[in-house]
C-alpha atoms as a PDB file:
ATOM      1  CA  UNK A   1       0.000   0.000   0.000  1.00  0.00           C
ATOM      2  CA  UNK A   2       1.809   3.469  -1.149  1.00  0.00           C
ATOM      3  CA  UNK A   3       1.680   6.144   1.576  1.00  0.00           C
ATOM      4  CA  UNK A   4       1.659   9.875   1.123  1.00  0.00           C
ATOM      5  CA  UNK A   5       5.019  11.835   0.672  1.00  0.00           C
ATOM      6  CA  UNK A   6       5.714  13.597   3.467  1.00  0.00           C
ATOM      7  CA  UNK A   7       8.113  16.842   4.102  1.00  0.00           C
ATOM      8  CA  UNK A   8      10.883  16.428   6.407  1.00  0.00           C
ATOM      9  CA  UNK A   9       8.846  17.382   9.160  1.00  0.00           C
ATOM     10  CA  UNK A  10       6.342  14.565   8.656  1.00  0.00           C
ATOM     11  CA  UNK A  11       3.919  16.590   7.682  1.00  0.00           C
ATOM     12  CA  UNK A  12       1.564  15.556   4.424  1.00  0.00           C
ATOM     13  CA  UNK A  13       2.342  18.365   1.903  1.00  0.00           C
ATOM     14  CA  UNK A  14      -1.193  20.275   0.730  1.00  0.00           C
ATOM     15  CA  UNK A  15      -2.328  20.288  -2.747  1.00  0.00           C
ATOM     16  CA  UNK A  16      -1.812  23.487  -4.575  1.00  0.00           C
ATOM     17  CA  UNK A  17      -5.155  24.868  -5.722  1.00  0.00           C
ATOM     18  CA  UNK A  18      -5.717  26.901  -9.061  1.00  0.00           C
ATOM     19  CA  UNK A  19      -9.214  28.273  -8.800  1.00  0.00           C
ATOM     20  CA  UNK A  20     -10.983  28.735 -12.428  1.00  0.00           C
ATOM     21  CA  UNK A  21     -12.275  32.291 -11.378  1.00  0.00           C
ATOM     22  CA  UNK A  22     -11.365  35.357  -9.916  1.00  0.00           C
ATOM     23  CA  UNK A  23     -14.811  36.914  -8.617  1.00  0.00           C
ATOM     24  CA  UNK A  24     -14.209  39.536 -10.993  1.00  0.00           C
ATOM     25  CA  UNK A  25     -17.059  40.403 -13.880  1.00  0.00           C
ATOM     26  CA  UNK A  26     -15.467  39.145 -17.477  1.00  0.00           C
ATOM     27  CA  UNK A  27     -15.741  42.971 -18.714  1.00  0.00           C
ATOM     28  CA  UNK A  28     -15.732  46.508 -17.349  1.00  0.00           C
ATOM     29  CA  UNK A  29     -19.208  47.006 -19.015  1.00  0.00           C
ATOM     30  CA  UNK A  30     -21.988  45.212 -20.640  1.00  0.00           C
ATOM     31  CA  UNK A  31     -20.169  47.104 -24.235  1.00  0.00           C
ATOM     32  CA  UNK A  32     -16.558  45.345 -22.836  1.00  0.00           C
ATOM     33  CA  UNK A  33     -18.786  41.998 -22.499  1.00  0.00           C
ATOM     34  CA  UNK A  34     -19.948  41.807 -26.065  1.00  0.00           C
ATOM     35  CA  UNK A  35     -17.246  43.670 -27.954  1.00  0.00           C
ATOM     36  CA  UNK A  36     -15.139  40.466 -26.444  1.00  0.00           C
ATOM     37  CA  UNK A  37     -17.767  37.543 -27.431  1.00  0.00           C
ATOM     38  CA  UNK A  38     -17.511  39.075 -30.745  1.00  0.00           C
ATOM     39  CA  UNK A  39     -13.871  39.307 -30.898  1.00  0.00           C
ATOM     40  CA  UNK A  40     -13.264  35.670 -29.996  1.00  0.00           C
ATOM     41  CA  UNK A  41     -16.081  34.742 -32.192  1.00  0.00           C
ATOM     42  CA  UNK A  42     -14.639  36.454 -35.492  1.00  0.00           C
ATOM     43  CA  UNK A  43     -10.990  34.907 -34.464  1.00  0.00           C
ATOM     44  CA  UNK A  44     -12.674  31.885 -34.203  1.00  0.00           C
ATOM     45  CA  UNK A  45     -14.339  32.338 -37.552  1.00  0.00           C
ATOM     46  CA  UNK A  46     -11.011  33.278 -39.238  1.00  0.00           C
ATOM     47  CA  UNK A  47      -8.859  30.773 -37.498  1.00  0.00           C
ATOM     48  CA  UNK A  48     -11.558  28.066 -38.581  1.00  0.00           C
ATOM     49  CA  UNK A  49      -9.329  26.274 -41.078  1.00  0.00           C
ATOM     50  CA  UNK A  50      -6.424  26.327 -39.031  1.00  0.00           C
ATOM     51  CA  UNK A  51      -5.942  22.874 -37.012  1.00  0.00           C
ATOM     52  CA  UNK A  52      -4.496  22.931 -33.603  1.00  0.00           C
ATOM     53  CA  UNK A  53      -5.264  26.884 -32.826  1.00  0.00           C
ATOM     54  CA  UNK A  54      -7.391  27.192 -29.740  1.00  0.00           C
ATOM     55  CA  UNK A  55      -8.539  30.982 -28.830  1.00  0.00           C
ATOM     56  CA  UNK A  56     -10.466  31.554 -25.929  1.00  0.00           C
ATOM     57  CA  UNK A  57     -11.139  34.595 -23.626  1.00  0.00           C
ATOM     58  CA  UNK A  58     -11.745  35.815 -19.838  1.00  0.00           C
ATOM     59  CA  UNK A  59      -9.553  32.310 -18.749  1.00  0.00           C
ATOM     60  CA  UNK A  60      -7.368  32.133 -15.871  1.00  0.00           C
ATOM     61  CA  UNK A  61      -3.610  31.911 -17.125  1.00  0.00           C
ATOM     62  CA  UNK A  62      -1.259  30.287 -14.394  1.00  0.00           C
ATOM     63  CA  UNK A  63       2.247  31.078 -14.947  1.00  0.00           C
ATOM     64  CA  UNK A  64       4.128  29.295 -12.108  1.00  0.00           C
ATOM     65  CA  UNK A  65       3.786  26.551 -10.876  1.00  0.00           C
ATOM     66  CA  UNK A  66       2.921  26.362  -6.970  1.00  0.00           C
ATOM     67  CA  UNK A  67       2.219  29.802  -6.822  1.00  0.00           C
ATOM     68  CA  UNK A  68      -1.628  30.523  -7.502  1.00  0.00           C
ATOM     69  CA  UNK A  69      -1.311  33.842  -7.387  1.00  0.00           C
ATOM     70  CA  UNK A  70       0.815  34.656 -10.488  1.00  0.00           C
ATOM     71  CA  UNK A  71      -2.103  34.541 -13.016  1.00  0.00           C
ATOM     72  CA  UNK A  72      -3.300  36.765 -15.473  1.00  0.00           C
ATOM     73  CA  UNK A  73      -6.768  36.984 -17.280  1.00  0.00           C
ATOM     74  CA  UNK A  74      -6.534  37.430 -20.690  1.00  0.00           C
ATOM     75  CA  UNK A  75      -9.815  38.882 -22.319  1.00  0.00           C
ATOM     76  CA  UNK A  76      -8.455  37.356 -25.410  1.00  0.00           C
ATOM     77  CA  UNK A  77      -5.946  35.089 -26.076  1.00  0.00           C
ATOM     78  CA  UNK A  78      -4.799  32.731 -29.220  1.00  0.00           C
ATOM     79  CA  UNK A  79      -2.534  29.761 -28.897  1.00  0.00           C
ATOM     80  CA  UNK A  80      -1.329  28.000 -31.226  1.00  0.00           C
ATOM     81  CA  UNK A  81      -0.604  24.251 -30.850  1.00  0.00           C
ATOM     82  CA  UNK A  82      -3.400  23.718 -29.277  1.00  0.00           C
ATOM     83  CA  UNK A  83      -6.385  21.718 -29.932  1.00  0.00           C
ATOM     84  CA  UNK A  84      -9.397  23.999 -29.719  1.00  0.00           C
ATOM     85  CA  UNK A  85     -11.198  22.544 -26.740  1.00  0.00           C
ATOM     86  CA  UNK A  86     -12.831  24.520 -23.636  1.00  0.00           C
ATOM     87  CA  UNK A  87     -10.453  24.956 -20.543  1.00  0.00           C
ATOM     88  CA  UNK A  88     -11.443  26.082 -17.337  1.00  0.00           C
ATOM     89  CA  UNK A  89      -7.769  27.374 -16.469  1.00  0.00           C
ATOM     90  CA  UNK A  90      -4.620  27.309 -18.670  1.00  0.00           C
ATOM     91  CA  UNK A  91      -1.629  26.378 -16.837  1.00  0.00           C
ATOM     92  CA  UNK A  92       1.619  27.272 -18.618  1.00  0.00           C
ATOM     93  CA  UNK A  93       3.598  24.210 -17.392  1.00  0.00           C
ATOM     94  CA  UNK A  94       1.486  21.916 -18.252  1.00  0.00           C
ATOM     95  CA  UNK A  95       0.400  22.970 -21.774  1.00  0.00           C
ATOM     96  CA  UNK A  96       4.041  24.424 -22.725  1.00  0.00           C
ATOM     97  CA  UNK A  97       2.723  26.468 -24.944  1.00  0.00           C
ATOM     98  CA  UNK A  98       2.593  30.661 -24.618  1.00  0.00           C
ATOM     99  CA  UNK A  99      -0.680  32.216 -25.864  1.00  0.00           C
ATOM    100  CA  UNK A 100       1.020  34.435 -29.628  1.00  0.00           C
ATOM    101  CA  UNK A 101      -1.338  37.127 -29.180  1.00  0.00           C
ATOM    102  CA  UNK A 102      -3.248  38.482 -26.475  1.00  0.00           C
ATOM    103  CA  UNK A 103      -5.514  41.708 -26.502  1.00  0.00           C
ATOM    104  CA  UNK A 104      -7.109  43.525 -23.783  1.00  0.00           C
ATOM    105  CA  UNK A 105     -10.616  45.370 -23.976  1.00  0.00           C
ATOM    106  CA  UNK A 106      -9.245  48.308 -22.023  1.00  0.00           C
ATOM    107  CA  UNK A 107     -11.032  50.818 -20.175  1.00  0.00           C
ATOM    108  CA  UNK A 108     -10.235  54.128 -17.699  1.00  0.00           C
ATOM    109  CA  UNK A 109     -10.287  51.725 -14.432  1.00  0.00           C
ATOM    110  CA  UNK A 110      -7.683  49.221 -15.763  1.00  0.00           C
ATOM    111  CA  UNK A 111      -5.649  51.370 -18.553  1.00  0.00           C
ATOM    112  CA  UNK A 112      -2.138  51.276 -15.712  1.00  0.00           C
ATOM    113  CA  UNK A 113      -2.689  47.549 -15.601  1.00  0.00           C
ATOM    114  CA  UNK A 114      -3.025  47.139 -19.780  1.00  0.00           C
ATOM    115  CA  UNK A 115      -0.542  49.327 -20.744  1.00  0.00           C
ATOM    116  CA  UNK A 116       2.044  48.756 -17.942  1.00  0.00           C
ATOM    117  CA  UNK A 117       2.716  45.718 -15.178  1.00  0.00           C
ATOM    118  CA  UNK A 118       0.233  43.510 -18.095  1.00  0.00           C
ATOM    119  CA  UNK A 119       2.271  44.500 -20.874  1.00  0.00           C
ATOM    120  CA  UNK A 120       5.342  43.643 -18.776  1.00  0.00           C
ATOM    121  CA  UNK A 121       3.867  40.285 -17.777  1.00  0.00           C
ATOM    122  CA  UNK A 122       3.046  39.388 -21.300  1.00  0.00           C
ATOM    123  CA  UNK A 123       6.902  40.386 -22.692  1.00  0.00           C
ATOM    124  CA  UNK A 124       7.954  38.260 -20.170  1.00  0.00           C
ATOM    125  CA  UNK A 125       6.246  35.329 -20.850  1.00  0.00           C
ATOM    126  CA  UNK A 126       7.266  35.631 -24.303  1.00  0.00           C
ATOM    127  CA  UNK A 127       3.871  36.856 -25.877  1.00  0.00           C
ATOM    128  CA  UNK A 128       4.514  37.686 -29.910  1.00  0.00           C
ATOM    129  CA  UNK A 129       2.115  40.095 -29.793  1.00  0.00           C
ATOM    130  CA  UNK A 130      -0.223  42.545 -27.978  1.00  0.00           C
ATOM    131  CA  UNK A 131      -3.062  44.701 -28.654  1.00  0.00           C
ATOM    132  CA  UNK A 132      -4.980  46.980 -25.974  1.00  0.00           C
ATOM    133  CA  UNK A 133      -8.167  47.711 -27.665  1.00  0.00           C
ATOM    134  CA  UNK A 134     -10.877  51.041 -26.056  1.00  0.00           C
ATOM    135  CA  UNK A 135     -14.048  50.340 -27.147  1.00  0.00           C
ATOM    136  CA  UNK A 136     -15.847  53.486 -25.376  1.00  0.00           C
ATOM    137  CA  UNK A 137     -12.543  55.456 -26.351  1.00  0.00           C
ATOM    138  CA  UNK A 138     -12.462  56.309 -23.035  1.00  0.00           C
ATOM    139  CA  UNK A 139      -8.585  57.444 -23.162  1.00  0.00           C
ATOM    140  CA  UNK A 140      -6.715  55.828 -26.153  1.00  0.00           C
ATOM    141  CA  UNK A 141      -6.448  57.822 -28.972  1.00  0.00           C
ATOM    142  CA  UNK A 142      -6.567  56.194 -31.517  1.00  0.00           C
ATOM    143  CA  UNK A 143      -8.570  53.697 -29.304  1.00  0.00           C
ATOM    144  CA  UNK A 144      -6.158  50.532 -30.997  1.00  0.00           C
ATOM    145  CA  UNK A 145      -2.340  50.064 -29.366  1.00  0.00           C
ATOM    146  CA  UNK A 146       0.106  47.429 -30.882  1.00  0.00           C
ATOM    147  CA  UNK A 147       2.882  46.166 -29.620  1.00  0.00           C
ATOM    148  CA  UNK A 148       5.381  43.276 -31.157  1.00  0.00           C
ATOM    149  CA  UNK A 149       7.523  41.501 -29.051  1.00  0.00           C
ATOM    150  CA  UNK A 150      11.571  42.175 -30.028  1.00  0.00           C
ATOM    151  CA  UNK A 151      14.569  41.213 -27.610  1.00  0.00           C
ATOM    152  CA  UNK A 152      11.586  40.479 -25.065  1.00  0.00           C
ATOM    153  CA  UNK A 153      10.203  43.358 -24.758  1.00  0.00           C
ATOM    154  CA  UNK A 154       6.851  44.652 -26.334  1.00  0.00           C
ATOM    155  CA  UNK A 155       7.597  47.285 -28.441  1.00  0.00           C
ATOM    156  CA  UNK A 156       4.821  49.592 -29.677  1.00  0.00           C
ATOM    157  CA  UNK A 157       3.949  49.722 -32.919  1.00  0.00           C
ATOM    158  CA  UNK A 158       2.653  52.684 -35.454  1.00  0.00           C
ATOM    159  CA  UNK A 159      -1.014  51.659 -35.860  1.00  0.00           C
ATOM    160  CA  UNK A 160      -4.073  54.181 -37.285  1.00  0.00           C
ATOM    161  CA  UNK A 161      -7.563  53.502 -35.871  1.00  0.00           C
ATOM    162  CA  UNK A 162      -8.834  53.327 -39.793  1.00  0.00           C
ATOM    163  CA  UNK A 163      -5.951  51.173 -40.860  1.00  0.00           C
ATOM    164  CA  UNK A 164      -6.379  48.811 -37.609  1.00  0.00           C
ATOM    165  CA  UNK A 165      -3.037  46.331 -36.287  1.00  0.00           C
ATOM    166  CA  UNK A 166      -1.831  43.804 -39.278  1.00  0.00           C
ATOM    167  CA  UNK A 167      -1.146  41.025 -37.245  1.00  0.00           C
ATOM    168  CA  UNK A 168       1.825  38.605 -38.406  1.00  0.00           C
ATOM    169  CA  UNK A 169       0.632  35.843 -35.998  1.00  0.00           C
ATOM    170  CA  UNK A 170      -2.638  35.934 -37.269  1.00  0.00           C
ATOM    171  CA  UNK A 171      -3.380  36.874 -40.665  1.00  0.00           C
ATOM    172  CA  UNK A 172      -5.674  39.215 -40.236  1.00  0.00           C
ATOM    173  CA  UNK A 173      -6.087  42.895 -39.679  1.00  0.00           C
ATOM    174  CA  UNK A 174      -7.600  43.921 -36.607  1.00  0.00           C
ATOM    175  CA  UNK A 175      -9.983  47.360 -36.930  1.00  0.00           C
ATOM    176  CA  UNK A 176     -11.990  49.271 -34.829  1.00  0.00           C
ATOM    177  CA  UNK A 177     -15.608  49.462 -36.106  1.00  0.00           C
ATOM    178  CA  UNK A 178     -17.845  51.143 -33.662  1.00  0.00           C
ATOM    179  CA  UNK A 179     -17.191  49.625 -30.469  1.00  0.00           C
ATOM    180  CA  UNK A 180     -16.089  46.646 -31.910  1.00  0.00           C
ATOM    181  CA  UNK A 181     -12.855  45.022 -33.223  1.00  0.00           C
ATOM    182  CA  UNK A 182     -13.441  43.558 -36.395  1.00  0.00           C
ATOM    183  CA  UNK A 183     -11.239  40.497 -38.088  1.00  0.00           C
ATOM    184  CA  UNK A 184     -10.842  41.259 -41.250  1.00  0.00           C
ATOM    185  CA  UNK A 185      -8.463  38.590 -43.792  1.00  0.00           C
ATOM    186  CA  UNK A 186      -5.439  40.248 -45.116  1.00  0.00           C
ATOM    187  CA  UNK A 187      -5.550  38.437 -47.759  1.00  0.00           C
ATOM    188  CA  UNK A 188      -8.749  38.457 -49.377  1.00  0.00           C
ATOM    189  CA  UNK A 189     -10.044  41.411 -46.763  1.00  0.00           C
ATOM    190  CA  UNK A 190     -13.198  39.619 -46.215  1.00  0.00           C
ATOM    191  CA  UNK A 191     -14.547  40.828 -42.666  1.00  0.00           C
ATOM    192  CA  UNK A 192     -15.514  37.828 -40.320  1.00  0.00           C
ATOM    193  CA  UNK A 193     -18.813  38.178 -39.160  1.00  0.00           C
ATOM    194  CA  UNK A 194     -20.006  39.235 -35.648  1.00  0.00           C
ATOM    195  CA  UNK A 195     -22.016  36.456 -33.446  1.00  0.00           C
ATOM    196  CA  UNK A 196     -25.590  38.591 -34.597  1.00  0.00           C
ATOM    197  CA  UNK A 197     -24.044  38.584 -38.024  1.00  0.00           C
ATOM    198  CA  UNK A 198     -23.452  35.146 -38.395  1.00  0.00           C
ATOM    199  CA  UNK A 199     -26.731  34.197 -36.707  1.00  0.00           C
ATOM    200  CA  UNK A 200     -28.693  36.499 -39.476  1.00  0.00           C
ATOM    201  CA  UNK A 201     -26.725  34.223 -42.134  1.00  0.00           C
ATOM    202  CA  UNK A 202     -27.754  31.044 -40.474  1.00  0.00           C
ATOM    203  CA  UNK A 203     -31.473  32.496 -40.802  1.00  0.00           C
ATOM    204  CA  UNK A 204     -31.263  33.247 -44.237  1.00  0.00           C
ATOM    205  CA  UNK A 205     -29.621  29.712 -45.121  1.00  0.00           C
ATOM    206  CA  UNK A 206     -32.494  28.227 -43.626  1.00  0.00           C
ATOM    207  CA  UNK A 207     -35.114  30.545 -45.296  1.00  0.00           C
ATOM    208  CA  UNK A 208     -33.402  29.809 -48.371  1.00  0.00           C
ATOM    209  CA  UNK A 209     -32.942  26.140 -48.259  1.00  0.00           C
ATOM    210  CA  UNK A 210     -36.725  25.935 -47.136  1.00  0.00           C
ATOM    211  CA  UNK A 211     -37.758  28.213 -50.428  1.00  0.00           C
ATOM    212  CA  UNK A 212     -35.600  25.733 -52.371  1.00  0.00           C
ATOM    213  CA  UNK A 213     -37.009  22.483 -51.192  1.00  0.00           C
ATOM    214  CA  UNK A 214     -40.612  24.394 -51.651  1.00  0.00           C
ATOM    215  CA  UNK A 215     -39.884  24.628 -55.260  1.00  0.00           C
ATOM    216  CA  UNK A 216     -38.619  21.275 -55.277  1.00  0.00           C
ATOM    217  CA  UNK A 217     -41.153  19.417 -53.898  1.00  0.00           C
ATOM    218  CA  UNK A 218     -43.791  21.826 -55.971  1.00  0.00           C
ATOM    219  CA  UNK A 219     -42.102  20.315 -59.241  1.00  0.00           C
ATOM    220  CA  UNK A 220     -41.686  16.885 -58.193  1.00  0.00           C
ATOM    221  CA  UNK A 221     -45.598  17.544 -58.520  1.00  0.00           C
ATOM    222  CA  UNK A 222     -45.839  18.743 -60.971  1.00  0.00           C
ATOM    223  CA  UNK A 223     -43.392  16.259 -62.973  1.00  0.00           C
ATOM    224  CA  UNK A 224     -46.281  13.609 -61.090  1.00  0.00           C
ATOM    225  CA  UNK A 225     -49.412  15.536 -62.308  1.00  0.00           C
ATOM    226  CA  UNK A 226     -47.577  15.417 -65.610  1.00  0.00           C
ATOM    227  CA  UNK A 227     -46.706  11.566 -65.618  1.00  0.00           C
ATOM    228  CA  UNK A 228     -50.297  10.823 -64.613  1.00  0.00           C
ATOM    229  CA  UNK A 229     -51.640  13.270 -67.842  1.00  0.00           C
ATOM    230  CA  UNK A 230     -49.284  11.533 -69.969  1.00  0.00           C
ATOM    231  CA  UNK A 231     -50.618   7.331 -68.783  1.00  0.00           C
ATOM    232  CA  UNK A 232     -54.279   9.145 -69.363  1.00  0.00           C
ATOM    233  CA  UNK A 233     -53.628  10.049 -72.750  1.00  0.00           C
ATOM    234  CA  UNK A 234     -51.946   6.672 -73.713  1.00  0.00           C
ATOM    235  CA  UNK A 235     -54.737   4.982 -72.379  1.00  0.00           C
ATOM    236  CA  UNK A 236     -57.026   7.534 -74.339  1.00  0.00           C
ATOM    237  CA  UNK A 237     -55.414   6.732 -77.511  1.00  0.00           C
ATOM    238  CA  UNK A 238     -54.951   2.697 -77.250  1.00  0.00           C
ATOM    239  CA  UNK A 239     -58.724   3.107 -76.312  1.00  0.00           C
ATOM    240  CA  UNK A 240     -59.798   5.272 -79.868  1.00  0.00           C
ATOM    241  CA  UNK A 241     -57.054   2.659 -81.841  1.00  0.00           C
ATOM    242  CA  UNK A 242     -59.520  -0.543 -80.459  1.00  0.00           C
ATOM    243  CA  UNK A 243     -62.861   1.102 -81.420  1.00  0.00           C
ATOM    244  CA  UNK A 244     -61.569   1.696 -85.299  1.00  0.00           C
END
C-alpha cells in the first residue's frame, strides 16, 4: 500500500489549488462583455481552417507553478498548438505552450494595468504580440495600441484607428468598427462576421434552403401531375385505336 510523501517534518504536503475564477465580472461594461464575445467569435471564424489553434477569452492563465497567485486573465488570447477545446484554467507548465497574441478590452479603471505591469507580464512570458483595444474610447487615442515583441520586450507599434493592427501571428487585420474590433483577412479582406451577423446568415440559409425544397417538392408535382396526364392520354389513344 503506497503512503503519502511527506516533508521532512512529517507533515503531508497540501495540494496546490488553481481556482478557475477570480470573482471579478469578465468585462468593465456590458459594451466590454460583447465587444469580447464578438472578438473571440470572429478569431474563431477566421482561425476556422487552421488545425491545432485554440482561442479563448476571460480564462485564468497560471504562470508558475505552486504559486496561484501569479495569473493573469486574458480577455483574449490565441494559442497556437493547441487543440481547440474549452479549458477552465490554462496552466503554462502543463500545456508548454505561450498564448502568440493576447488583446485587452481596455477601459479608464484598468488602462495602468493594460498598458504597464500587463504589458510587462506578457513580454515576459514571451507573448509575440499585444493589442490593448478602447471600445468606449475612453482614453486611447486612436482607441487601438500594438505592440510586437523584439529582444523580449513589447515594443509599440505605429497603428491608425482606420488602418487597424496587421497582425503577423494571425493573418488578419484587426480594426476598430464602432465599439467593436473587427477580423478582417489580409488576404482576401473579407470581414468575419459578428455572433448577430453570423446568426442572421444562419437564418437566411435556412429561409433559403426551405424556399428551395418548396420549389422542389412543388415540381416533383408537378413532374407527377404530368406523368399521370401523360398514362391518361396513352390509355385515351390505345382506347380510340380498339374502337376503329
Amino acid at each position: 500500500m503506497k503512503h503519502p510523501a511527506t516533508t521532512s517534518a512529517g507533515l503531508v504536503p497540501t495540494a496546490v489549488t488553481y481556482p478557475d475564477s477570480d470573482g471579478q465580472p469578465m468585462g468593465e461594461t456590458a459594451v466590454h462583455v460583447e465587444a469580447t464575445y464578438d472578438l473571440i467569435h470572429g478569431l474563431r471564424c477566421h482561425l476556422q481552417l487552421r488545425h491545432n489553434v485554440l482561442t479563448t477569452g476571460n480564462v485564468l492563465l497560471y504562470y508558475e507553478e505552486g504559486d496561484p497567485t501569479s495569473v493573469v486573465v486574458p480577455d483574449v488570447m490565441v494559442i497556437k498548438g493547441l487543440t481547440a477545446k474549452l479549458l477552465g484554467t490554462y496552466k503554462l507548465w502543463e500545456q508548454g505552450v505561450v498564448p502568440c497574441v493576447v488583446v485587452e478590452l481596455t477601459s479608464k479603471s484598468s488602462r495602468l494595468a493594460d498598458i504597464g505591469t500587463k504589458r510587462a507580464l506578457y513580454a515576459m512570458l514571451g507573448v509575440a504580440e499585444y493589442v490593448v483595444f478602447d471600445p468606449l474610447g475612453e482614453y486611447l487615442r486612436p482607441r487601438i495600441r500594438a505592440f510586437r515583441l523584439q529582444d523580449g520586450d513589447l515594443v509599440p507599434l505605429p497603428v491608425s484607428e482606420s488602418d487597424g493592427f496587421a497582425s503577423d501571428e494571425l493573418g488578419c487585420i484587426l480594426r476598430p468598427d464602432g465599439d467593436r474590433l473587427r477580423v478582417v483577412d489580409s488576404g482576401s479582406g473579407e470581414v468575419a462576421p459578428t455572433r448577430a451577423e453570423s446568426l442572421q446568415r444562419a437564418v437566411e440559409a435556412r429561409e433559403q434552403a426551405a424556399a428551395l425544397a418548396a420549389r422542389a417538392e412543388a415540381a416533383a408535382a408537378r413532374a407527377d401531375e404530368a406523368e399521370q396526364r401523360l398514362a391518361e392520354l396513352s390509355a385515351e389513344i390505345v382506347a380510340l385505336r380498339g374502337r376503329t
